[in-house]
PDB file of N, CA and C in Angstrom:
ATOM      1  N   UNK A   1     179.519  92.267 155.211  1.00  0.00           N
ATOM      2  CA  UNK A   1     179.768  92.981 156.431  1.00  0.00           C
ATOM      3  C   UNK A   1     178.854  92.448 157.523  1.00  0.00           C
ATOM      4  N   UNK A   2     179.248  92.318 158.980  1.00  0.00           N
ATOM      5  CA  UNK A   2     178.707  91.464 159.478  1.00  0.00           C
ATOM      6  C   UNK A   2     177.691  92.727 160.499  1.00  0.00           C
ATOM      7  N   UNK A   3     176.331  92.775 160.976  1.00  0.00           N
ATOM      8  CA  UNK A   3     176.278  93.299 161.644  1.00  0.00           C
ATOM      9  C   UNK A   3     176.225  93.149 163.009  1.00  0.00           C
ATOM     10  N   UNK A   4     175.807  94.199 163.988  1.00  0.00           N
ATOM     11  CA  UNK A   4     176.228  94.334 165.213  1.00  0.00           C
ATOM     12  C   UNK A   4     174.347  93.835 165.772  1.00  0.00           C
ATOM     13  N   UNK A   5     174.812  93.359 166.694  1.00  0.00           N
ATOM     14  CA  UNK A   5     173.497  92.720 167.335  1.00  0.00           C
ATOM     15  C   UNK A   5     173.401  94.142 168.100  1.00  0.00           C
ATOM     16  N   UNK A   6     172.104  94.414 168.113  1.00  0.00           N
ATOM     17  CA  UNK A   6     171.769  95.511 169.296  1.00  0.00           C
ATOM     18  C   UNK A   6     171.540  95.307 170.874  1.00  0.00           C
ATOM     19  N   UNK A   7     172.447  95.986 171.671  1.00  0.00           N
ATOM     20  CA  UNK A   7     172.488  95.553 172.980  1.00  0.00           C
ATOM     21  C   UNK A   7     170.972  96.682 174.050  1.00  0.00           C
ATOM     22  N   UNK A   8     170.650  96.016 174.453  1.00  0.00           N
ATOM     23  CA  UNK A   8     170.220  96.765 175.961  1.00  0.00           C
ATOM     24  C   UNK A   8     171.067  97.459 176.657  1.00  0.00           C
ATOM     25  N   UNK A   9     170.247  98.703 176.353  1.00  0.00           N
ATOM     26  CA  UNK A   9     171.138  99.292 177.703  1.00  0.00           C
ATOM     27  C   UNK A   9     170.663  99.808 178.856  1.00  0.00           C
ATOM     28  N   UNK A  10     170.745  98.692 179.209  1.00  0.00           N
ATOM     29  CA  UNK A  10     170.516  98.832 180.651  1.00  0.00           C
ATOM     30  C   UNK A  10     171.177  99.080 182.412  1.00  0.00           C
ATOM     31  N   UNK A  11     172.154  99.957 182.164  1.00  0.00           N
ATOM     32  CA  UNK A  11     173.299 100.109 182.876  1.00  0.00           C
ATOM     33  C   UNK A  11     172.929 101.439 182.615  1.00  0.00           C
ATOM     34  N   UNK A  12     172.861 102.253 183.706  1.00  0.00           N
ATOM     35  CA  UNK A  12     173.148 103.585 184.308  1.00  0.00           C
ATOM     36  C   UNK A  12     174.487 104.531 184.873  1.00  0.00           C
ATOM     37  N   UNK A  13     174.536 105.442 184.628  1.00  0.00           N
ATOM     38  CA  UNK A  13     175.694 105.973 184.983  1.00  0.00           C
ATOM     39  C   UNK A  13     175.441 107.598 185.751  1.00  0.00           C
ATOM     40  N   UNK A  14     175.164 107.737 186.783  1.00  0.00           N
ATOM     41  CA  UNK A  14     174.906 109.145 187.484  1.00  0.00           C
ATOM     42  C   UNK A  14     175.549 110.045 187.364  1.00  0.00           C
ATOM     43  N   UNK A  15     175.944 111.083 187.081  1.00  0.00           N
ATOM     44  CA  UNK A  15     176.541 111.999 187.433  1.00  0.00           C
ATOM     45  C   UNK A  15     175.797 113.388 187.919  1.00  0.00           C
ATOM     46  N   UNK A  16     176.625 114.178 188.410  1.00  0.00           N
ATOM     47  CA  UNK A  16     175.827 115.335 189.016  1.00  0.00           C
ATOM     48  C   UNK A  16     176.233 116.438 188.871  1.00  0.00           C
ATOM     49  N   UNK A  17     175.715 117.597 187.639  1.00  0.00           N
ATOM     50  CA  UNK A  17     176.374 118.697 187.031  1.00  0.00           C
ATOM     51  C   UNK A  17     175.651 119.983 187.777  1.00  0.00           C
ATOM     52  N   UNK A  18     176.194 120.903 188.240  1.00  0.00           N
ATOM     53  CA  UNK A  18     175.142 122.459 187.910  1.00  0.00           C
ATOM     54  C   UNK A  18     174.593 122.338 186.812  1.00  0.00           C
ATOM     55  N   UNK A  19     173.510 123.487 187.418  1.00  0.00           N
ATOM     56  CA  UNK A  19     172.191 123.841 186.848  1.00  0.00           C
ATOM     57  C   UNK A  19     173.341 124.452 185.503  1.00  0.00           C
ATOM     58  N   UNK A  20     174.176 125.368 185.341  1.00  0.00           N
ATOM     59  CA  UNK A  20     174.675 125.860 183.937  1.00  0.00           C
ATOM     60  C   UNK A  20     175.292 124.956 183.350  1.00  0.00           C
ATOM     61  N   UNK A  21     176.407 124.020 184.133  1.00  0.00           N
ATOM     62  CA  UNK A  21     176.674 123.001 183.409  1.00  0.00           C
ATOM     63  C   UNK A  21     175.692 122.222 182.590  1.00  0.00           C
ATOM     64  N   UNK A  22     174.787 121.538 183.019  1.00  0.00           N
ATOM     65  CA  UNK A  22     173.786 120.895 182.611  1.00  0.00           C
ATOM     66  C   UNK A  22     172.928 121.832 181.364  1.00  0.00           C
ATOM     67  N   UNK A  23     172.402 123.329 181.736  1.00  0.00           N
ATOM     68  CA  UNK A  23     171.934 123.705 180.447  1.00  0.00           C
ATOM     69  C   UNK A  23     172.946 124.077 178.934  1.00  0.00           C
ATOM     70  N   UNK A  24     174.672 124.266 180.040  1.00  0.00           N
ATOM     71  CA  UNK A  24     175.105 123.980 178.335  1.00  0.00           C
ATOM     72  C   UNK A  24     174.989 122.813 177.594  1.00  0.00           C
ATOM     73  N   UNK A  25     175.354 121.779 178.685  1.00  0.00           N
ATOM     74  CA  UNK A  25     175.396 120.096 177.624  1.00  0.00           C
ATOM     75  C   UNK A  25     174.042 119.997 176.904  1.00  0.00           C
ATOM     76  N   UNK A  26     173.238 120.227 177.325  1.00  0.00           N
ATOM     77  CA  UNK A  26     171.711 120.700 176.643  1.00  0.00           C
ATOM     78  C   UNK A  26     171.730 121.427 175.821  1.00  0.00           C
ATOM     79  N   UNK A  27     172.326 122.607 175.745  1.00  0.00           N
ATOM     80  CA  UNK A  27     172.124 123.356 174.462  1.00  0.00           C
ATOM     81  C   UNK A  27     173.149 122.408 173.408  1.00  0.00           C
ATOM     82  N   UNK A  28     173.897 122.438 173.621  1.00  0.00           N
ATOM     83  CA  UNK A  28     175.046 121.760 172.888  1.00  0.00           C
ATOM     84  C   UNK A  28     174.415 120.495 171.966  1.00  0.00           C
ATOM     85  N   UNK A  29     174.005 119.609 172.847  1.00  0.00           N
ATOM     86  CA  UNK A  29     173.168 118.871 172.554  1.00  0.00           C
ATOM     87  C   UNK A  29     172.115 119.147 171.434  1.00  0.00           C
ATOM     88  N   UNK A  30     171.280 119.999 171.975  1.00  0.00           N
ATOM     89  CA  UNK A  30     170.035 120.445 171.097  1.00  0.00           C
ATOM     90  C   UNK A  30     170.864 121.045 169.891  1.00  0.00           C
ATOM     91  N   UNK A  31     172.059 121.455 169.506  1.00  0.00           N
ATOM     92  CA  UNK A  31     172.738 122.360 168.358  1.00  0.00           C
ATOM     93  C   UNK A  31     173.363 121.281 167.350  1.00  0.00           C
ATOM     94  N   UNK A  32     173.401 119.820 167.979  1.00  0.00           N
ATOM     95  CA  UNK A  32     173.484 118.593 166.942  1.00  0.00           C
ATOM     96  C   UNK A  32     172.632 117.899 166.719  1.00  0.00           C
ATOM     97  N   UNK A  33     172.743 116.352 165.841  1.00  0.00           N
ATOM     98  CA  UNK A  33     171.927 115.600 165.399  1.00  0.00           C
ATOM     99  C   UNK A  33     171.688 115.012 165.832  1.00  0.00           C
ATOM    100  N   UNK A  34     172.095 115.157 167.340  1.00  0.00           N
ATOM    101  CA  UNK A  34     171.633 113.320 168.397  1.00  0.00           C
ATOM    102  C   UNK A  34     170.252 114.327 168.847  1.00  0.00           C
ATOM    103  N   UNK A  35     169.076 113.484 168.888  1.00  0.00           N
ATOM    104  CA  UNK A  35     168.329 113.344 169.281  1.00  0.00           C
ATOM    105  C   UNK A  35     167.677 113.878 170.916  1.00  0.00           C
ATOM    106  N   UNK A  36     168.581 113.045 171.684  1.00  0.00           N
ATOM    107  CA  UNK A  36     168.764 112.887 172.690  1.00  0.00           C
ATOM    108  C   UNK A  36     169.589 113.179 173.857  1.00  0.00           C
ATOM    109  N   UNK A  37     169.474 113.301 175.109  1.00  0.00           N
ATOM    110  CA  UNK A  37     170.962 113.690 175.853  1.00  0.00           C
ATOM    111  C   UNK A  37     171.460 112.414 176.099  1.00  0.00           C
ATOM    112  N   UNK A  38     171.211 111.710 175.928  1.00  0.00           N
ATOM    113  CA  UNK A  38     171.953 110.568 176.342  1.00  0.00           C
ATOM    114  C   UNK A  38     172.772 109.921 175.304  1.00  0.00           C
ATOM    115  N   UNK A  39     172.157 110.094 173.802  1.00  0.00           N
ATOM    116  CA  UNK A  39     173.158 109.521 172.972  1.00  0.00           C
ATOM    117  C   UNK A  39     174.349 110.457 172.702  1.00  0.00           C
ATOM    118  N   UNK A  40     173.796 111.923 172.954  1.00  0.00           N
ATOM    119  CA  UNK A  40     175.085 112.917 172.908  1.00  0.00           C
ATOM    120  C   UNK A  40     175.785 112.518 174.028  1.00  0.00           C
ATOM    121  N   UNK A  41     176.010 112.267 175.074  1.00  0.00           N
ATOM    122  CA  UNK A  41     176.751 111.900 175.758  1.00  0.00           C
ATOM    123  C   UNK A  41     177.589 111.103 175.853  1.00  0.00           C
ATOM    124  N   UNK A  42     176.919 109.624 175.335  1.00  0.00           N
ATOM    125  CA  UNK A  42     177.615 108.788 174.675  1.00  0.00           C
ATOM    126  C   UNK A  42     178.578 108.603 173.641  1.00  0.00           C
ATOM    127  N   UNK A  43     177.980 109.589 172.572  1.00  0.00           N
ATOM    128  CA  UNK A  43     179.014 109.934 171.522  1.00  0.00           C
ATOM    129  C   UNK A  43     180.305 110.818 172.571  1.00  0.00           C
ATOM    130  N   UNK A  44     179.941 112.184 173.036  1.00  0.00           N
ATOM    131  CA  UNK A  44     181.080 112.646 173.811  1.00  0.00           C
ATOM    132  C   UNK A  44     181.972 111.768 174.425  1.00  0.00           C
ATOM    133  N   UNK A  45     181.416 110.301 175.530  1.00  0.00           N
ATOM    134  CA  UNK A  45     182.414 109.640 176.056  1.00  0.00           C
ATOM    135  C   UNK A  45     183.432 108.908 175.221  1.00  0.00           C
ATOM    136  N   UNK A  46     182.987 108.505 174.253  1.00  0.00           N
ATOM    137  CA  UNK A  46     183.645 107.502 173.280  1.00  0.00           C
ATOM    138  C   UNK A  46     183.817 108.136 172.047  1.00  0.00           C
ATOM    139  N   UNK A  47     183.789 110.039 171.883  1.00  0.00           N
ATOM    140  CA  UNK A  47     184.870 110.320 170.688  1.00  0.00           C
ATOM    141  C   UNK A  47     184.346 110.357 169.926  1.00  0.00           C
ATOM    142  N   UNK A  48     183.097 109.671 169.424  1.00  0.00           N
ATOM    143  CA  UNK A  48     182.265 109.573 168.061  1.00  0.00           C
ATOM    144  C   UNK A  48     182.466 110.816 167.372  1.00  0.00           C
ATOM    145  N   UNK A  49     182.161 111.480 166.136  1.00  0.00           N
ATOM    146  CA  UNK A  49     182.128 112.213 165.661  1.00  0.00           C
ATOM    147  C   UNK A  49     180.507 112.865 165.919  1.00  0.00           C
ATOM    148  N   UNK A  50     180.550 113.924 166.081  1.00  0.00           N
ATOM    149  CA  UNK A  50     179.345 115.024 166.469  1.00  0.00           C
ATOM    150  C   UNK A  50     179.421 115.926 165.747  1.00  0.00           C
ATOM    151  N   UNK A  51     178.091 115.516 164.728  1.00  0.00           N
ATOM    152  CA  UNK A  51     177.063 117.214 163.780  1.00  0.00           C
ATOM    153  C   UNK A  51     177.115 117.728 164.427  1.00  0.00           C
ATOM    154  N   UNK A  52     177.559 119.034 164.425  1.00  0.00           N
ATOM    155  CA  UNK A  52     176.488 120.140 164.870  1.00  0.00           C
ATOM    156  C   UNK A  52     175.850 120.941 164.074  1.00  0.00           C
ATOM    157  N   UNK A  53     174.896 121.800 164.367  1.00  0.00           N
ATOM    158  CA  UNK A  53     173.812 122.129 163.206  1.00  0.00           C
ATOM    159  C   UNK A  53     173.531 123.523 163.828  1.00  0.00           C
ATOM    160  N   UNK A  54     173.455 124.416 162.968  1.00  0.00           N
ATOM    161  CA  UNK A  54     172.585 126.199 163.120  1.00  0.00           C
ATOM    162  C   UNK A  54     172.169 126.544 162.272  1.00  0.00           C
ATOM    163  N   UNK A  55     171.588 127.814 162.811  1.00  0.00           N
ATOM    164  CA  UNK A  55     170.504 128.299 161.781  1.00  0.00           C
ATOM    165  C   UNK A  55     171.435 129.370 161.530  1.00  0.00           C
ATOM    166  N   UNK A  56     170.954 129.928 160.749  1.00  0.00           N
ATOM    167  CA  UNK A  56     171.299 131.428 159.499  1.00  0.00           C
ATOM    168  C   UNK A  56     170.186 132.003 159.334  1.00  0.00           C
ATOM    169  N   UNK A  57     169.808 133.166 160.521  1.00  0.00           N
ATOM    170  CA  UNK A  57     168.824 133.473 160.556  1.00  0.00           C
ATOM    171  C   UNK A  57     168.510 134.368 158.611  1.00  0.00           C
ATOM    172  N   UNK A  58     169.631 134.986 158.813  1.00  0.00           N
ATOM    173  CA  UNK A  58     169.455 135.861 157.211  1.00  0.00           C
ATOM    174  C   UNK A  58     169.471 135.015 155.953  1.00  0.00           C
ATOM    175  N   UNK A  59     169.756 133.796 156.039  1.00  0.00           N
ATOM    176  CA  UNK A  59     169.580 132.854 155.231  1.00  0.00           C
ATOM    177  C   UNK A  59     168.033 132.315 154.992  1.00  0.00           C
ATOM    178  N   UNK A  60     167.995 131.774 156.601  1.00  0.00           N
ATOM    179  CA  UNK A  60     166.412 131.796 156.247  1.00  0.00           C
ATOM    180  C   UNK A  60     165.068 132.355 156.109  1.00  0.00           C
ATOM    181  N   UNK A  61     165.474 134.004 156.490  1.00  0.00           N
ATOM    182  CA  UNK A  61     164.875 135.068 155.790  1.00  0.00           C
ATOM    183  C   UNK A  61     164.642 135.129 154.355  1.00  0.00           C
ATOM    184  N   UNK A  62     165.692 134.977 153.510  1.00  0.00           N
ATOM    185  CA  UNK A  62     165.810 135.092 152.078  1.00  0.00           C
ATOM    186  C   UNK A  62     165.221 134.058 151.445  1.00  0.00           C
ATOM    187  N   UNK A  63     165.308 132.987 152.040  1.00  0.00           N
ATOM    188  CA  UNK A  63     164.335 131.495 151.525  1.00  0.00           C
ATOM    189  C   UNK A  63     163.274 131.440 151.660  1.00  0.00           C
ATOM    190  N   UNK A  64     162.632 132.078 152.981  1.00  0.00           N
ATOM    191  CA  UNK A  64     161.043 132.749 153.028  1.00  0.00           C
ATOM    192  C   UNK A  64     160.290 133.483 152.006  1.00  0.00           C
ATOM    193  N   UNK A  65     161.445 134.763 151.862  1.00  0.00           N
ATOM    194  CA  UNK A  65     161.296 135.559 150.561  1.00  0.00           C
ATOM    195  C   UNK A  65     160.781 134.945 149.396  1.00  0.00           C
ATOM    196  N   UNK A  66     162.079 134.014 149.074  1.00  0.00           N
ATOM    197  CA  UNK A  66     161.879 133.514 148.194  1.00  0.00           C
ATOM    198  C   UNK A  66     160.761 132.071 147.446  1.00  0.00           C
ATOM    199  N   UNK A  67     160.406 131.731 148.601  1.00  0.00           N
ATOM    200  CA  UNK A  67     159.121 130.121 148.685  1.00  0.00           C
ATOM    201  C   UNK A  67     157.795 131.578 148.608  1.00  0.00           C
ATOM    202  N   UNK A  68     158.045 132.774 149.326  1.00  0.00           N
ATOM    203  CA  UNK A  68     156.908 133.921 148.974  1.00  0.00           C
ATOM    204  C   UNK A  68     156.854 134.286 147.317  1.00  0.00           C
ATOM    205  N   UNK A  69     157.577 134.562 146.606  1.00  0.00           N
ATOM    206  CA  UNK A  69     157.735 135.175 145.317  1.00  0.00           C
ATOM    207  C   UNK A  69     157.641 133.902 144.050  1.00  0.00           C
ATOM    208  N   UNK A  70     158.009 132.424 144.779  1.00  0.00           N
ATOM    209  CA  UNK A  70     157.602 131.292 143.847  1.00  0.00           C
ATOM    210  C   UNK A  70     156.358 131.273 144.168  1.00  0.00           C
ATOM    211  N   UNK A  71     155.308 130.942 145.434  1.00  0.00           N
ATOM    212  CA  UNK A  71     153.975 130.804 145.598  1.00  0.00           C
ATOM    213  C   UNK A  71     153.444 131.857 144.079  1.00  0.00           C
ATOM    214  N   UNK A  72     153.653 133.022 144.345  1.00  0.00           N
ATOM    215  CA  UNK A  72     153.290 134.201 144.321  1.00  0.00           C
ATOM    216  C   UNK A  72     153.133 134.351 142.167  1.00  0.00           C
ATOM    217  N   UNK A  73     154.779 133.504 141.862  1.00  0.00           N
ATOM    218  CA  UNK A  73     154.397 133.412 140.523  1.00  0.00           C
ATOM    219  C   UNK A  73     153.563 131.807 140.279  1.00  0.00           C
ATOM    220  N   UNK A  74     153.580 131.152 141.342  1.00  0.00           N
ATOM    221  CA  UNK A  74     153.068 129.912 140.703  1.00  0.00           C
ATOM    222  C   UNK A  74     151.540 130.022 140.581  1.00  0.00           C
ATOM    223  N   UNK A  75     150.872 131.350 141.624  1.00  0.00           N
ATOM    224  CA  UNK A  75     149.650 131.677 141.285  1.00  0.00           C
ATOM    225  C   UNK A  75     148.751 132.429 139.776  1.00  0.00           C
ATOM    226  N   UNK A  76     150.078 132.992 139.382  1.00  0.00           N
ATOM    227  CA  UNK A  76     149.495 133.716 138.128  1.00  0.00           C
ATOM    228  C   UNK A  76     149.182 132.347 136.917  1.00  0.00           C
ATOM    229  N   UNK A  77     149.133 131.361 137.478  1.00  0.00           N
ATOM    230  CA  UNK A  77     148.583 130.676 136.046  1.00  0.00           C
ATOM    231  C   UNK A  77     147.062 130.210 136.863  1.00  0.00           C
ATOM    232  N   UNK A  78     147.099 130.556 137.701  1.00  0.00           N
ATOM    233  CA  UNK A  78     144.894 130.601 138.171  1.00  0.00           C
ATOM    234  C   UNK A  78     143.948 131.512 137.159  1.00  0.00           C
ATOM    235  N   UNK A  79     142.838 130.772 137.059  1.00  0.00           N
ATOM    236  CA  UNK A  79     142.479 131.864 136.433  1.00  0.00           C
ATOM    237  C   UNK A  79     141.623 133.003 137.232  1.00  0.00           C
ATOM    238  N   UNK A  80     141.596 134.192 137.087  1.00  0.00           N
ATOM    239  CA  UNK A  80     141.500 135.600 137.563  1.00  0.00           C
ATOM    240  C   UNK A  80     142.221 135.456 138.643  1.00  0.00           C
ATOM    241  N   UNK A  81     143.557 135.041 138.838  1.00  0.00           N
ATOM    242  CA  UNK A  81     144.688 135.366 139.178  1.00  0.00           C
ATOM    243  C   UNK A  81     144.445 137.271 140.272  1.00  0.00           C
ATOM    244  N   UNK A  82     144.488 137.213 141.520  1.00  0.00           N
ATOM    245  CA  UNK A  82     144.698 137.898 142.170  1.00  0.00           C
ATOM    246  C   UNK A  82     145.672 138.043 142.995  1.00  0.00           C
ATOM    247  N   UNK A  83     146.570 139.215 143.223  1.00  0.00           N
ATOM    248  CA  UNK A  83     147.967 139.284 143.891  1.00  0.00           C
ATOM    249  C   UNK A  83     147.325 139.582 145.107  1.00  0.00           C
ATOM    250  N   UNK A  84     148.750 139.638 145.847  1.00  0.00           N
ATOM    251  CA  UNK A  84     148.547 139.895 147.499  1.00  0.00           C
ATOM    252  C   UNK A  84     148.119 140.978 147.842  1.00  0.00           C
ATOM    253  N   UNK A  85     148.209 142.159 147.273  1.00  0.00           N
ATOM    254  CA  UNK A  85     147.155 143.285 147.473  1.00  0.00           C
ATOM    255  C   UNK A  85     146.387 143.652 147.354  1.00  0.00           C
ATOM    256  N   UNK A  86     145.571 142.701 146.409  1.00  0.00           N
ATOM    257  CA  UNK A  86     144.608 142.446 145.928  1.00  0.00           C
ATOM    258  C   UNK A  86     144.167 143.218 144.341  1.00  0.00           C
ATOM    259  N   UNK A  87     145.402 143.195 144.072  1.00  0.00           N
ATOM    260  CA  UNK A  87     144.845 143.766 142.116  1.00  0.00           C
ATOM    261  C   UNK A  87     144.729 142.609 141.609  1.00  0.00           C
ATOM    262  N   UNK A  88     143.780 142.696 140.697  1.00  0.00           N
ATOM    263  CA  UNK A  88     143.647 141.623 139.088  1.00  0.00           C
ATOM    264  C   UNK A  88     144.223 142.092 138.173  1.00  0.00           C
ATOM    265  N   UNK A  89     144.458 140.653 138.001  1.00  0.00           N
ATOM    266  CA  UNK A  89     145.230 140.964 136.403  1.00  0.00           C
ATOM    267  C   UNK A  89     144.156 140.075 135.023  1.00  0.00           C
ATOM    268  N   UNK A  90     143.599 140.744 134.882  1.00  0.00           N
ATOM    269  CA  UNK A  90     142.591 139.800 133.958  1.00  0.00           C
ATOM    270  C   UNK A  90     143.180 139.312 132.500  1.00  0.00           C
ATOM    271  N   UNK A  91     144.240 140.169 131.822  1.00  0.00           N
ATOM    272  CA  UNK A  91     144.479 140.240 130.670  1.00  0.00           C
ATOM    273  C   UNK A  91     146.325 139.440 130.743  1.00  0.00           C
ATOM    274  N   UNK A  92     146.486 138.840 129.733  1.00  0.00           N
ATOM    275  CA  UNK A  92     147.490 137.816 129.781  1.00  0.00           C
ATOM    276  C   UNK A  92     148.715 139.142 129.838  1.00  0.00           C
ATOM    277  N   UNK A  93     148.763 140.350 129.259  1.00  0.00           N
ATOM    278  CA  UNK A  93     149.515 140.768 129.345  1.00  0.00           C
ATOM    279  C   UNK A  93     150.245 142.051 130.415  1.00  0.00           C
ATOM    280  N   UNK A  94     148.717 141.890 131.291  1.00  0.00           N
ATOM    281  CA  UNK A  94     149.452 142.264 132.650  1.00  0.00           C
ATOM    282  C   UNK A  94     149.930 141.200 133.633  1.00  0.00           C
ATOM    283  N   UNK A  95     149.655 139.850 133.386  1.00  0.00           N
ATOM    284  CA  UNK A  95     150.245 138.756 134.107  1.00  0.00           C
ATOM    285  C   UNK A  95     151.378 138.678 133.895  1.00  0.00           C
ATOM    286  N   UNK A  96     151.702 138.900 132.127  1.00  0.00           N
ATOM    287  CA  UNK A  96     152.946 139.004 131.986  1.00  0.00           C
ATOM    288  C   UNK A  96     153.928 139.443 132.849  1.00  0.00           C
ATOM    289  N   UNK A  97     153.618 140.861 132.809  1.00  0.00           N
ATOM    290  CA  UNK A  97     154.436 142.211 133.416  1.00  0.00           C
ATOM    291  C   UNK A  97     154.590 142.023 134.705  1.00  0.00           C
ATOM    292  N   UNK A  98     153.683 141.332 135.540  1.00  0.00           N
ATOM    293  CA  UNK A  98     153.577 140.904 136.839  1.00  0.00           C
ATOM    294  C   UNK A  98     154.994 139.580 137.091  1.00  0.00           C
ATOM    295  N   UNK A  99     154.282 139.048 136.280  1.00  0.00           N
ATOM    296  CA  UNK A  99     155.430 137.526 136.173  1.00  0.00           C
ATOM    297  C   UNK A  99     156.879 137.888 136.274  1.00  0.00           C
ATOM    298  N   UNK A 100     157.139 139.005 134.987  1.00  0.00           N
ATOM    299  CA  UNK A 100     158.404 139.034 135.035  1.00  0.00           C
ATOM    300  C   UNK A 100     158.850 140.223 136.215  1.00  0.00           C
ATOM    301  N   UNK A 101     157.897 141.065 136.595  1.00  0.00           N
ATOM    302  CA  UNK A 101     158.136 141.283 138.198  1.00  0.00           C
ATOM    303  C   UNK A 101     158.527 140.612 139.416  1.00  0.00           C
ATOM    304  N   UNK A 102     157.856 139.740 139.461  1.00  0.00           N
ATOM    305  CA  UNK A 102     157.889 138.872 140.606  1.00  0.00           C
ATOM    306  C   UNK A 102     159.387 137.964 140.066  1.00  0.00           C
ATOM    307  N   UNK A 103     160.066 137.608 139.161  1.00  0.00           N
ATOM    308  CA  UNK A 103     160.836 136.656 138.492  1.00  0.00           C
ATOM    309  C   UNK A 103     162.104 137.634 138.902  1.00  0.00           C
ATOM    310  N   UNK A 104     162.215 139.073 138.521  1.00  0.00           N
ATOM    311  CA  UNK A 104     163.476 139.716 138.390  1.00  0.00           C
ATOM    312  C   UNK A 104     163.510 139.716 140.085  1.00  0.00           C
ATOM    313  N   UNK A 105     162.353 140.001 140.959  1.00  0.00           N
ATOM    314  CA  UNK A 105     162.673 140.103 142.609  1.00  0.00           C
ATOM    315  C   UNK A 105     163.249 138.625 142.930  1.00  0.00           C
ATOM    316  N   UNK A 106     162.644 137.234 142.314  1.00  0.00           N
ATOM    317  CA  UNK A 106     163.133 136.151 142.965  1.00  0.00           C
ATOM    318  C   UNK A 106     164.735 136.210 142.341  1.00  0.00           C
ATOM    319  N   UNK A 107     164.841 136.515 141.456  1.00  0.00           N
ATOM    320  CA  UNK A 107     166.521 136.452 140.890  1.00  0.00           C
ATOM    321  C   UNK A 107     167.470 136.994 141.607  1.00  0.00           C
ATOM    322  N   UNK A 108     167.076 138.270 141.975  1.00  0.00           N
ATOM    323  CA  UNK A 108     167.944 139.424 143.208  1.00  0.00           C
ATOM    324  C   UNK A 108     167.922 138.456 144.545  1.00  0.00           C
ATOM    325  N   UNK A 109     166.882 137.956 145.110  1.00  0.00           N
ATOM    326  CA  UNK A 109     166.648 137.083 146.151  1.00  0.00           C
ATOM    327  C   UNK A 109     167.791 135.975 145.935  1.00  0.00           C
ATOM    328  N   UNK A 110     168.198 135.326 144.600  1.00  0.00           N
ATOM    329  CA  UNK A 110     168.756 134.018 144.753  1.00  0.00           C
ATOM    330  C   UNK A 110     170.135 134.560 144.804  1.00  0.00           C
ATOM    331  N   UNK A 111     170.527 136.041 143.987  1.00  0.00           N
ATOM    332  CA  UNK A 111     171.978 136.590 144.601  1.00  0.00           C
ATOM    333  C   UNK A 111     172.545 136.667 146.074  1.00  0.00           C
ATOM    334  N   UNK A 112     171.112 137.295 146.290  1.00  0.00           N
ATOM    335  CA  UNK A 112     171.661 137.703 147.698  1.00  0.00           C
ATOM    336  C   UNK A 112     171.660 136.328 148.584  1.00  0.00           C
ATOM    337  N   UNK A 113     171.200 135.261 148.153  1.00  0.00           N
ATOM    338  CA  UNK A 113     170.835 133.988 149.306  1.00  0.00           C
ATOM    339  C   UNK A 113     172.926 133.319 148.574  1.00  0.00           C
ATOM    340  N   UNK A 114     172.984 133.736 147.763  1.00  0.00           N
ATOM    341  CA  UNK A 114     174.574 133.090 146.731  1.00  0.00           C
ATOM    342  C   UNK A 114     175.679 133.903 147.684  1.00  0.00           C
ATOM    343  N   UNK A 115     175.136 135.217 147.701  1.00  0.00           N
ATOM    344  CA  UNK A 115     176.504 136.034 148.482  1.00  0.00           C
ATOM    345  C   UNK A 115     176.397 135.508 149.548  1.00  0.00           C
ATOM    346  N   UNK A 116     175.276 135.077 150.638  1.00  0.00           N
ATOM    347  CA  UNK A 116     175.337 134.847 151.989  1.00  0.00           C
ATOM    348  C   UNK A 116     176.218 133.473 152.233  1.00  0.00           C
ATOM    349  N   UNK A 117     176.205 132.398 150.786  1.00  0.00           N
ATOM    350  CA  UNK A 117     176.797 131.269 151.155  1.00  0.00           C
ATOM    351  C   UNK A 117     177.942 131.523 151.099  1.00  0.00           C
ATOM    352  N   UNK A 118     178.598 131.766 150.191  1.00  0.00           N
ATOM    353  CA  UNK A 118     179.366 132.169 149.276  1.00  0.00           C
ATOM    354  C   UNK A 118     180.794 132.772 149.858  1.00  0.00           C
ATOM    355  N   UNK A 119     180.423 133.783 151.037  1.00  0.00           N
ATOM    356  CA  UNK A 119     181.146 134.525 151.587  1.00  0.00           C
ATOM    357  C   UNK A 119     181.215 134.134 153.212  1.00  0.00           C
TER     358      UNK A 119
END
C-alpha cells in the first residue's frame, strides 16, 4: 500500500459565523475525536466519517463506585488492614466477613453498571 506524502497546509479559508453558531461547531467539535476545530471542519467539508463521544454520567458514577470497593478489597491483604471508617480488622476472620462484604456490594455495582449498558 502506497503511502500518502504529508502536505502543508498552508492555505486558509475565512469564514465568519455568530457567536452561537461558532459555540455550537465548538461544542460539537469538543463531543468528537478530532482534536481540533480545524480538523473537525475539515472532516465536515469532505464527509469524513465523525466519532462522536459522551459521557454517562450514571455510568460513570457506578465505575467510581466500583474502582472505590476494588481499592477498598485490594487493601484488606495489608497488614493491620484499616477500612475507611476507620475499624480494624486484626483477625483473618473479620477480613473475611469484610471481604465478602465489600465483594457482594462490588457484584450489585457490576449489575447495575450491566443494566445501564444493556438497556
Amino acid at each position: 500500500m502506497r503511502k500518502k506524502k504529508k502536505e502543508l497546509r498552508n492555505r486558509a479559508v475565512t469564514i465568519n459565523l455568530s457567536q452561537k453558531e461558532f459555540d455550537e461547531l465548538k461544542s460539537l467539535q469538543q463531543d468528537s475525536t478530532c482534536p481540533n476545530l480545524s480538523l473537525y471542519v475539515r472532516k465536515r467539508i469532505y464527509s469524513m466519517k465523525i466519532v462522536a463521544t459522551y459521557r454517562n454520567r450514571s455510568q460513570d458514577d457506578i465505575l467510581e463506585e466500583i474502582s472505590r470497593v476494588r481499592r477498598a478489597v485490594e487493601s484488606l491483604s495489608a497488614p493491620g488492614f484499616e477500612s475507611d471508617n476507620g475499624d480494624d480488622y486484626p483477625d483473618i476472620a473479620s477480613r473475611q466477613r469484610h471481604l465478602s462484604t465489600q465483594v457482594h456490594e462490588l457484584n450489585s455495582l457490576v449489575r447495575k453498571l450491566l443494566e445501564v449498558w444493556l438497556h
